[in-house]
N, C-alpha and C. Protein backbone atom coordinates (compact mmCIF):
# COMPACT_ATOMS: atom_id res chain seq x y z
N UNK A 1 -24.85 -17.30 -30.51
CA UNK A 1 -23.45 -17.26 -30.90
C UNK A 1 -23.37 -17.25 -32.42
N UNK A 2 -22.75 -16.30 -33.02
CA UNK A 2 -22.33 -16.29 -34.51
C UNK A 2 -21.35 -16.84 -34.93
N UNK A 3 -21.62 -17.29 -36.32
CA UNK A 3 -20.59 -18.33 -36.58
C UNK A 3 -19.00 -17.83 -36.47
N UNK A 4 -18.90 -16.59 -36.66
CA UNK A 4 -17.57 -16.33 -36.84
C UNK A 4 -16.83 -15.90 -35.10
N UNK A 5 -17.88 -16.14 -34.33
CA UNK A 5 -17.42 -16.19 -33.15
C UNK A 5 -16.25 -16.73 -32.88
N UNK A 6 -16.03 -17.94 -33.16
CA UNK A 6 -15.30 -18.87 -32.56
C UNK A 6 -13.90 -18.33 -33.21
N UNK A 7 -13.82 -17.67 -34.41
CA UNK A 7 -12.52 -17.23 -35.23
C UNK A 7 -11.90 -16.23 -34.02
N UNK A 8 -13.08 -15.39 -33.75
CA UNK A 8 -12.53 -14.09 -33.02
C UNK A 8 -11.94 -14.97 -31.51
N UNK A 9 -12.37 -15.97 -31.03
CA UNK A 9 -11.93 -16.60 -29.99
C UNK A 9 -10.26 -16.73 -30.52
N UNK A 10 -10.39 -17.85 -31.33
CA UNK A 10 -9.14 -18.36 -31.55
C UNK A 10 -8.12 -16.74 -31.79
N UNK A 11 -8.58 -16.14 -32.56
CA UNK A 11 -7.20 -15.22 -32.70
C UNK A 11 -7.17 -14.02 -31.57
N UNK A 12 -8.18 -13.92 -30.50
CA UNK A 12 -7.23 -13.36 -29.45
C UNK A 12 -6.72 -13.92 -28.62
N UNK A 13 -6.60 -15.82 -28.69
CA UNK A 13 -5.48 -16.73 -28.46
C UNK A 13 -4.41 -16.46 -28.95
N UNK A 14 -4.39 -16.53 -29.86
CA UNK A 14 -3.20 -15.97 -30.87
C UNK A 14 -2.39 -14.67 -30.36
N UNK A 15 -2.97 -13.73 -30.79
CA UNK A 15 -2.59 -12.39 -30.34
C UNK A 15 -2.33 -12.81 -28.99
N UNK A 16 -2.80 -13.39 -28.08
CA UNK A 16 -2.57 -13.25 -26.20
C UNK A 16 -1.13 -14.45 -26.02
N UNK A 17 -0.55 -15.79 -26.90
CA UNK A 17 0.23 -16.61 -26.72
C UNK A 17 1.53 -15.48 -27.41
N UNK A 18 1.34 -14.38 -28.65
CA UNK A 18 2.00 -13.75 -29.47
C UNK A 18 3.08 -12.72 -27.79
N UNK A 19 2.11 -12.07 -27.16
CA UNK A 19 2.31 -11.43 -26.02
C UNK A 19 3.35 -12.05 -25.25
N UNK A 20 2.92 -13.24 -25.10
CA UNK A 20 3.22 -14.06 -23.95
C UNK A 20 4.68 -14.65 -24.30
N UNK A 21 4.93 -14.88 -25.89
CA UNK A 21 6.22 -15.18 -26.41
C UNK A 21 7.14 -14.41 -26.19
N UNK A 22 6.45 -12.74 -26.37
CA UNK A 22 7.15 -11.71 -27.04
C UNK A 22 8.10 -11.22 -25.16
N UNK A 23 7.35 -11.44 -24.14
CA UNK A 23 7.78 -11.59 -22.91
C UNK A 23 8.39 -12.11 -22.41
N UNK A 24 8.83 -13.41 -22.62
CA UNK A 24 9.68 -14.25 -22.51
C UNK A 24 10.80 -14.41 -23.23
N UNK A 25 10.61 -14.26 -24.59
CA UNK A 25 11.95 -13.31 -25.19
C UNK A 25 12.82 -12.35 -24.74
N UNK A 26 11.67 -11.78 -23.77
CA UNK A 26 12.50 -10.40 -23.35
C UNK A 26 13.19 -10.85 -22.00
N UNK A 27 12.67 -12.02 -21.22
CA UNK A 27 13.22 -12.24 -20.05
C UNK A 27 14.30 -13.18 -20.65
N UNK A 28 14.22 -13.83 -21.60
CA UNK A 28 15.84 -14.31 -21.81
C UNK A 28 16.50 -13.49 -22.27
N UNK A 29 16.39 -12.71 -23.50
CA UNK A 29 17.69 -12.04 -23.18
C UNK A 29 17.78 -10.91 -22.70
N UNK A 30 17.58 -10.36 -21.09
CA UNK A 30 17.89 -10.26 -20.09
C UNK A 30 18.19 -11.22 -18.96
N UNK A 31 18.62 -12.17 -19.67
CA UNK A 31 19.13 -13.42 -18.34
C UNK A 31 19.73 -12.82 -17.59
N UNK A 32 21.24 -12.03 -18.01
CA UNK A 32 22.57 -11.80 -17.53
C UNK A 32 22.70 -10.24 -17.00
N UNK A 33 21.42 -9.69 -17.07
CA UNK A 33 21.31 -8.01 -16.56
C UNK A 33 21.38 -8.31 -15.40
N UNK A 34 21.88 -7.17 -14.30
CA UNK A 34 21.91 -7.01 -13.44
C UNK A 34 20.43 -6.30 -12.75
N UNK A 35 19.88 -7.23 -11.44
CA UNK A 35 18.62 -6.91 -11.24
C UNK A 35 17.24 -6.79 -12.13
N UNK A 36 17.59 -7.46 -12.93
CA UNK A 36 16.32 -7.43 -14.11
C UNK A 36 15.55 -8.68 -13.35
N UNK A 37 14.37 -8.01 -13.23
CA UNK A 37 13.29 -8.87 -12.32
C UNK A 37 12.35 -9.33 -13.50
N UNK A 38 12.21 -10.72 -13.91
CA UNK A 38 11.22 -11.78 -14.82
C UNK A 38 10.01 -10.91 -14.67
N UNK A 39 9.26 -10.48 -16.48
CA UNK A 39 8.28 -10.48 -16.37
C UNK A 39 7.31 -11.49 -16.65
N UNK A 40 5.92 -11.34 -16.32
CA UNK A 40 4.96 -11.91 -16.96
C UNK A 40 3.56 -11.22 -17.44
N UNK A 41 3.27 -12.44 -18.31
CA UNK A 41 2.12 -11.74 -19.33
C UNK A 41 0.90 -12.39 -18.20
N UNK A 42 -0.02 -11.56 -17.78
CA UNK A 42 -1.06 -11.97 -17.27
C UNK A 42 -2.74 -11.76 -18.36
N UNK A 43 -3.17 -12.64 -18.03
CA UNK A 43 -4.38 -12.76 -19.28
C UNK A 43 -5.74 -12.89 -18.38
N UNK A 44 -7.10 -12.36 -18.88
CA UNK A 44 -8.36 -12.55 -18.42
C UNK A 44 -9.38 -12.75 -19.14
N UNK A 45 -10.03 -13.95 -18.99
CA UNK A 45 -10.92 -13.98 -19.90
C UNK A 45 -11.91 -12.67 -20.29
N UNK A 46 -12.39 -12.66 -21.36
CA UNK A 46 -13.34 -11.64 -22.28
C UNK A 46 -14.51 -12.25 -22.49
N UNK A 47 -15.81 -11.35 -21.32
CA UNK A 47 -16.67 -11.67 -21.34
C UNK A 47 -17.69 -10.64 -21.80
N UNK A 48 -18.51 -10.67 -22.60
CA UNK A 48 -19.48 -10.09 -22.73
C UNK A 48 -20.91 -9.80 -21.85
N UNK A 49 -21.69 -9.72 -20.85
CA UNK A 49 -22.52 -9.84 -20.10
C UNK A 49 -23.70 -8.90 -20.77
N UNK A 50 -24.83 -10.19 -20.76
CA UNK A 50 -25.97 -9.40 -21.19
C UNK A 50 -27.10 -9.66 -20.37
N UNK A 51 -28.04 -9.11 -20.31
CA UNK A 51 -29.04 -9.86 -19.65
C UNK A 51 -30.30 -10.09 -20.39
N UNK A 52 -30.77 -11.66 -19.95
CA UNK A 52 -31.32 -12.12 -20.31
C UNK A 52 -33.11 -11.80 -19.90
N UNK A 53 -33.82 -11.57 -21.04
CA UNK A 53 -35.24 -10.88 -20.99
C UNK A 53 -35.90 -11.74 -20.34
N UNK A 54 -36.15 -13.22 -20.71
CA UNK A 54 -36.94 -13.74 -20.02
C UNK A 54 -36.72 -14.21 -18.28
N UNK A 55 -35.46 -14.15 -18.05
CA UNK A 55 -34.60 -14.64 -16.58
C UNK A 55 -34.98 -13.72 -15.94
N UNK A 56 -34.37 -12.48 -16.59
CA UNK A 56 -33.69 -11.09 -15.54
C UNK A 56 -32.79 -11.56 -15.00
N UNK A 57 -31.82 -12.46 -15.11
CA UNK A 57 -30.61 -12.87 -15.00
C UNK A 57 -29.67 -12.52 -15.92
N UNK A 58 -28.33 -12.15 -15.53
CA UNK A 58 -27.00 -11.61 -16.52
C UNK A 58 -26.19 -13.12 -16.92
N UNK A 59 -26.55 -13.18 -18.47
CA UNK A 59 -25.62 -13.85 -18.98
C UNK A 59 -23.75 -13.81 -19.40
N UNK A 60 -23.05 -14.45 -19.13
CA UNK A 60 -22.12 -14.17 -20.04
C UNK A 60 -21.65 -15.09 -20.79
N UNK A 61 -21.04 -14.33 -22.36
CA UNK A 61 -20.47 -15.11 -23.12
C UNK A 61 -19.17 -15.02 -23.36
N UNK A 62 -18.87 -15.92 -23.80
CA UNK A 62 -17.28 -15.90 -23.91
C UNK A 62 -16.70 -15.12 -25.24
N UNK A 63 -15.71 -14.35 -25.19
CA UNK A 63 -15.66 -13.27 -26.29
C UNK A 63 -14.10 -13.84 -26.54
N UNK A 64 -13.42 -14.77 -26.10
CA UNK A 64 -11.81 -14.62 -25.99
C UNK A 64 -10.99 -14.88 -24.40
N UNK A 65 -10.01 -14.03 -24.94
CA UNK A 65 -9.12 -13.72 -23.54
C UNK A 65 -8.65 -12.13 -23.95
N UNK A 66 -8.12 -11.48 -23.05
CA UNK A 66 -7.56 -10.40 -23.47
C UNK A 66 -6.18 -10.25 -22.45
N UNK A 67 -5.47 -9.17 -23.10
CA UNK A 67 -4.14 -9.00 -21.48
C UNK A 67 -4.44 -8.20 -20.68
N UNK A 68 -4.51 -8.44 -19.92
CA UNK A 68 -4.68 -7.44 -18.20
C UNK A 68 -3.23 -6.30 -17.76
N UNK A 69 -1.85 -6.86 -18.35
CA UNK A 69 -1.09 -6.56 -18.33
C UNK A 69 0.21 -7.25 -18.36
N UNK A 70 1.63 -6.69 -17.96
CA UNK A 70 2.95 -7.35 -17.80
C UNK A 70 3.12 -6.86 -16.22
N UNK A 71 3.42 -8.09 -15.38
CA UNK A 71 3.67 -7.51 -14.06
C UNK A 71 5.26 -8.36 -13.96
N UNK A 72 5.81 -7.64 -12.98
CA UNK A 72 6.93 -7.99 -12.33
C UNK A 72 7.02 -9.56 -11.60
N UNK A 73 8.20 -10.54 -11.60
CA UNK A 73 7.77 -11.48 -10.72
C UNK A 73 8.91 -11.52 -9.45
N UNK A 74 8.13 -11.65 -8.23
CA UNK A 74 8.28 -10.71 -7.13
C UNK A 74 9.34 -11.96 -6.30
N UNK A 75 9.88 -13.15 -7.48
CA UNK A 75 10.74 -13.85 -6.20
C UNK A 75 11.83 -13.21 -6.15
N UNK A 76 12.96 -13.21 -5.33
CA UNK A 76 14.28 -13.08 -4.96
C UNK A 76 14.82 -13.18 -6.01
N UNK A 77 15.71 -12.15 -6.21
CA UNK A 77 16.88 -11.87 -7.32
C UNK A 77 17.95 -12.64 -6.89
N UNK A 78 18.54 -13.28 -7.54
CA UNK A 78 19.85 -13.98 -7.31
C UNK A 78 20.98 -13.18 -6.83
N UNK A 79 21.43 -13.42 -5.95
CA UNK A 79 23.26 -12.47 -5.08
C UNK A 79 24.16 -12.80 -5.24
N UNK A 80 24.98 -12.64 -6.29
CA UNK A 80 26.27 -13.15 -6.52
C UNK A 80 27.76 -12.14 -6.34
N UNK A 81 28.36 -13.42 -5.32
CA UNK A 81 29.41 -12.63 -4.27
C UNK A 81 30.82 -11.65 -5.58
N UNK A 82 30.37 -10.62 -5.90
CA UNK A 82 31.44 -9.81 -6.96
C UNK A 82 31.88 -8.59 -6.31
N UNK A 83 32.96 -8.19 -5.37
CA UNK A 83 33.18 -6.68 -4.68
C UNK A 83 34.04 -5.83 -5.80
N UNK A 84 34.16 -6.63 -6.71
CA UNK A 84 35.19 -5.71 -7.92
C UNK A 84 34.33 -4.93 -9.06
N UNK A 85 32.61 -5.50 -8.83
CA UNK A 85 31.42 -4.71 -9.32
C UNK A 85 31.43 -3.29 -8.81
N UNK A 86 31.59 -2.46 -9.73
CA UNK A 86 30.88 -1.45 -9.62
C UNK A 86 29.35 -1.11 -8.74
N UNK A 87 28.57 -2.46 -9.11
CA UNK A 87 27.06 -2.50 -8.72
C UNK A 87 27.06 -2.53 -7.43
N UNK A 88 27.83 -3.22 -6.50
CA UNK A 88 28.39 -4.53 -5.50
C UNK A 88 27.82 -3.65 -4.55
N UNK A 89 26.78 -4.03 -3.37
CA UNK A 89 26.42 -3.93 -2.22
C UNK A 89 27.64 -3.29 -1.14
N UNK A 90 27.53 -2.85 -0.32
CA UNK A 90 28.38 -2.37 0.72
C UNK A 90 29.10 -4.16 1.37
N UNK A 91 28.52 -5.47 1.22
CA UNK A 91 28.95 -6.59 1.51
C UNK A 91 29.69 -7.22 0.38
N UNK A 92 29.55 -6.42 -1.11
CA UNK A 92 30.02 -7.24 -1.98
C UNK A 92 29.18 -7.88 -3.13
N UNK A 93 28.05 -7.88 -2.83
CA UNK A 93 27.29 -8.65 -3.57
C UNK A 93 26.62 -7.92 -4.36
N UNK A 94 26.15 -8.76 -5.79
CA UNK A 94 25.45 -7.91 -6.65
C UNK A 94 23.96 -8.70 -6.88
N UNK A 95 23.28 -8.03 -7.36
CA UNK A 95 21.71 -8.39 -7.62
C UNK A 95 21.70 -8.99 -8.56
N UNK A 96 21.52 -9.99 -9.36
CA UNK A 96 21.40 -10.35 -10.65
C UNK A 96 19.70 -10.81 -11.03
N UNK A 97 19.81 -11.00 -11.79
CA UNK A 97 18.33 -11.05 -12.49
C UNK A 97 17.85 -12.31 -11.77
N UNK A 98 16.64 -12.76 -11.74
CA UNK A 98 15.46 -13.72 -11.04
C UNK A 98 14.97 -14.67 -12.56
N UNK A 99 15.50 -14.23 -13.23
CA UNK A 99 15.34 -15.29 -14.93
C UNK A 99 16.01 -17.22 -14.78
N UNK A 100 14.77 -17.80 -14.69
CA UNK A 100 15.65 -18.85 -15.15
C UNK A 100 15.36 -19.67 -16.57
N UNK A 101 16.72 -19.45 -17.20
CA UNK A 101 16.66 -20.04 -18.76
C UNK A 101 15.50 -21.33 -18.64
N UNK A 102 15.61 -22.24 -17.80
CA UNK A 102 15.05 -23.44 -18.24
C UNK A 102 13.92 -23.14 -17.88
N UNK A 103 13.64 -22.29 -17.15
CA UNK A 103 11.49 -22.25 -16.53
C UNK A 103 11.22 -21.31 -17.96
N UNK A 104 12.15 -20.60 -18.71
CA UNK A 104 11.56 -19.70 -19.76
C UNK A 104 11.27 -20.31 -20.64
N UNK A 105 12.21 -21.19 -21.22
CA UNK A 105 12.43 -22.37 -22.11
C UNK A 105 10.99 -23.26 -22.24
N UNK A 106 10.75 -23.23 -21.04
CA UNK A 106 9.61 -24.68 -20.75
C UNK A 106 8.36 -24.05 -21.01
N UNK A 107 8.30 -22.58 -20.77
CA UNK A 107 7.23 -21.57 -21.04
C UNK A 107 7.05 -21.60 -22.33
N UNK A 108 8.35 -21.15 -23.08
CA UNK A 108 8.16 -21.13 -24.95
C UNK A 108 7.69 -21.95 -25.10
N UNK A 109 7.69 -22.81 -24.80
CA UNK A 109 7.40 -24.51 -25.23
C UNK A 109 5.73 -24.60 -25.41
N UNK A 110 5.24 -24.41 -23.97
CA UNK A 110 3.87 -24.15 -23.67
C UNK A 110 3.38 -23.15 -24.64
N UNK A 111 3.69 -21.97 -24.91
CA UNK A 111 3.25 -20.97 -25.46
C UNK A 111 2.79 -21.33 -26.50
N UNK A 112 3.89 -21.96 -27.46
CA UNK A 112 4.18 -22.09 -28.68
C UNK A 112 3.35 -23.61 -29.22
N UNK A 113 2.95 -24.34 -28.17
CA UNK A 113 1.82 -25.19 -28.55
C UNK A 113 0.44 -24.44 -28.62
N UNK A 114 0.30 -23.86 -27.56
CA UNK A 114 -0.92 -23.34 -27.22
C UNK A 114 -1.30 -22.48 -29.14
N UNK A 115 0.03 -22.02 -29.48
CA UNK A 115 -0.40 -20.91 -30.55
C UNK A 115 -0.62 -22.08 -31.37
N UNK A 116 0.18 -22.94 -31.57
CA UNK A 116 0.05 -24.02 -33.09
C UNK A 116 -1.22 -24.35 -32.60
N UNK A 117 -2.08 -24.50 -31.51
CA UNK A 117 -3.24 -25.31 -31.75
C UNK A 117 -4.28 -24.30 -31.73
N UNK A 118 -4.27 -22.72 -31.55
CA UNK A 118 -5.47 -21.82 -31.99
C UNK A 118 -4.99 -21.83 -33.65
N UNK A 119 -4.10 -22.09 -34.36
CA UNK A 119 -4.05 -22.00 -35.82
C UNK A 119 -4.47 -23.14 -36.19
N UNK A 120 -4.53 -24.41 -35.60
CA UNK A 120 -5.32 -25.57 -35.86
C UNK A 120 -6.87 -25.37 -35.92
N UNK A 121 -7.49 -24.55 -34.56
CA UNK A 121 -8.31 -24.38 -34.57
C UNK A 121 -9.36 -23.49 -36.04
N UNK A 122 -8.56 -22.69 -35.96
CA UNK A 122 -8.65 -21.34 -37.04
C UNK A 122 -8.68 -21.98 -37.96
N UNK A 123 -7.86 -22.99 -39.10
CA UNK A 123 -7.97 -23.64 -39.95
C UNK A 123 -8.81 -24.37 -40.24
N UNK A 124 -9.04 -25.34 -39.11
CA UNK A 124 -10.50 -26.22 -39.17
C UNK A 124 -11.67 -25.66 -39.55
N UNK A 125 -12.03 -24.40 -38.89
CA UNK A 125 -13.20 -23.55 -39.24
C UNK A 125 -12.96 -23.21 -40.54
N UNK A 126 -11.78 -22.60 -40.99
CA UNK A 126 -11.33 -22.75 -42.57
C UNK A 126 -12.19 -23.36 -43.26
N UNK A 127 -11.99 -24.81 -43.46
CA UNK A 127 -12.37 -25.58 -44.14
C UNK A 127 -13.94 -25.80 -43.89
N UNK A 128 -14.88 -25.98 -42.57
CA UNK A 128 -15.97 -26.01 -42.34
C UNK A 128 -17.00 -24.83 -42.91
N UNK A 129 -16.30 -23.42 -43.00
CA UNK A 129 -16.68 -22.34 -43.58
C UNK A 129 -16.80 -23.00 -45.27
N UNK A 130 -15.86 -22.96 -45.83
CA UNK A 130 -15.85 -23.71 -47.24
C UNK A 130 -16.56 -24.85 -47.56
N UNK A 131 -16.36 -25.51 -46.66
CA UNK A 131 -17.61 -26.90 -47.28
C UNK A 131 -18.51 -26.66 -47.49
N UNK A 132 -19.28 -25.69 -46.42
CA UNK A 132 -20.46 -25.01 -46.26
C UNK A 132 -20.98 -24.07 -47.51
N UNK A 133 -19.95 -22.97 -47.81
CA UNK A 133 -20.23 -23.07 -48.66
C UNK A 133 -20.48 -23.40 -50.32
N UNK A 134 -19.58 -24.62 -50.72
CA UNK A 134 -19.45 -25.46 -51.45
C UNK A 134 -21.19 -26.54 -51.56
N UNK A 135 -21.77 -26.15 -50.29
CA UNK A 135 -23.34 -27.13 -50.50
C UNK A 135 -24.30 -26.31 -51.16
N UNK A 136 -23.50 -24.98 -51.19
CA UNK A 136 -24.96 -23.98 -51.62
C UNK A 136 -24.68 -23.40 -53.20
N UNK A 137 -23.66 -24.82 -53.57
CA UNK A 137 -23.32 -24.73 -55.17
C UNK A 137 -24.21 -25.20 -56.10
């Protein structure tokens, strides 16, 4: 493992919580669209696989995370009884979006730690990089 490994870890944390904000932004404000179905950011770790000479066994190392994609989330859209909608079902009802402010809310929340602590991380190495080389003064 090279030293600057661990940087490239932390900032495709970064970049992958950046995603994950930028998604949830988008599902709030689409709270109030009609049929706008919640996305999400799905993530997979980043592995490198090598194999090892003396084993003949495949190693892997950890390279990060990366995004896999934005998928749809597949619960039930909310039905709210409106027949003066344009949108309105043959019963009346319209589709409204599957967003809920407070599960998004609670997500930013998560996200937005997760990012402050890969910039914690990132910083620390900061300084460990510098001390380091400050001994070879």
């Amino acid at each position: 493992m090279n030293a600057f490994d661990s940087l490239n870890i932390s900032a495709s944390g970064l970049s992958a919580e950046r995603l994950r904000m930028d998604t949830i932004s988008s599902n709030i404000a689409n709270t109030d669209t009609a049929g706008y179905r919640r996305k999400i950011a799905v993530f997979k770790e980043n592995l490198d696989t090598t194999l090892n000479s003396s084993t003949g066994e495949e190693e892997n190392q950890l390279k990060g995370i990366k995004a896999v994609g934005i998928v749809d989330d597949q619960s039930p859209l909310k039905e709210e009884y409106d027949p003066t909608n344009p949108e309105a079902d043959a019963n009346g009802y319209v589709a409204s979006s599957n967003v809920n402010t407070l599960n998004e809310m609670a997500d930013l929340i998560s996200s937005t730690r997760a990012y402050q602590a890969n910039v914690s991380v990132m910083s620390a190495e900061k300084t460990m990089f510098s001390k380091a080389l400050e001994i070879g003064k």
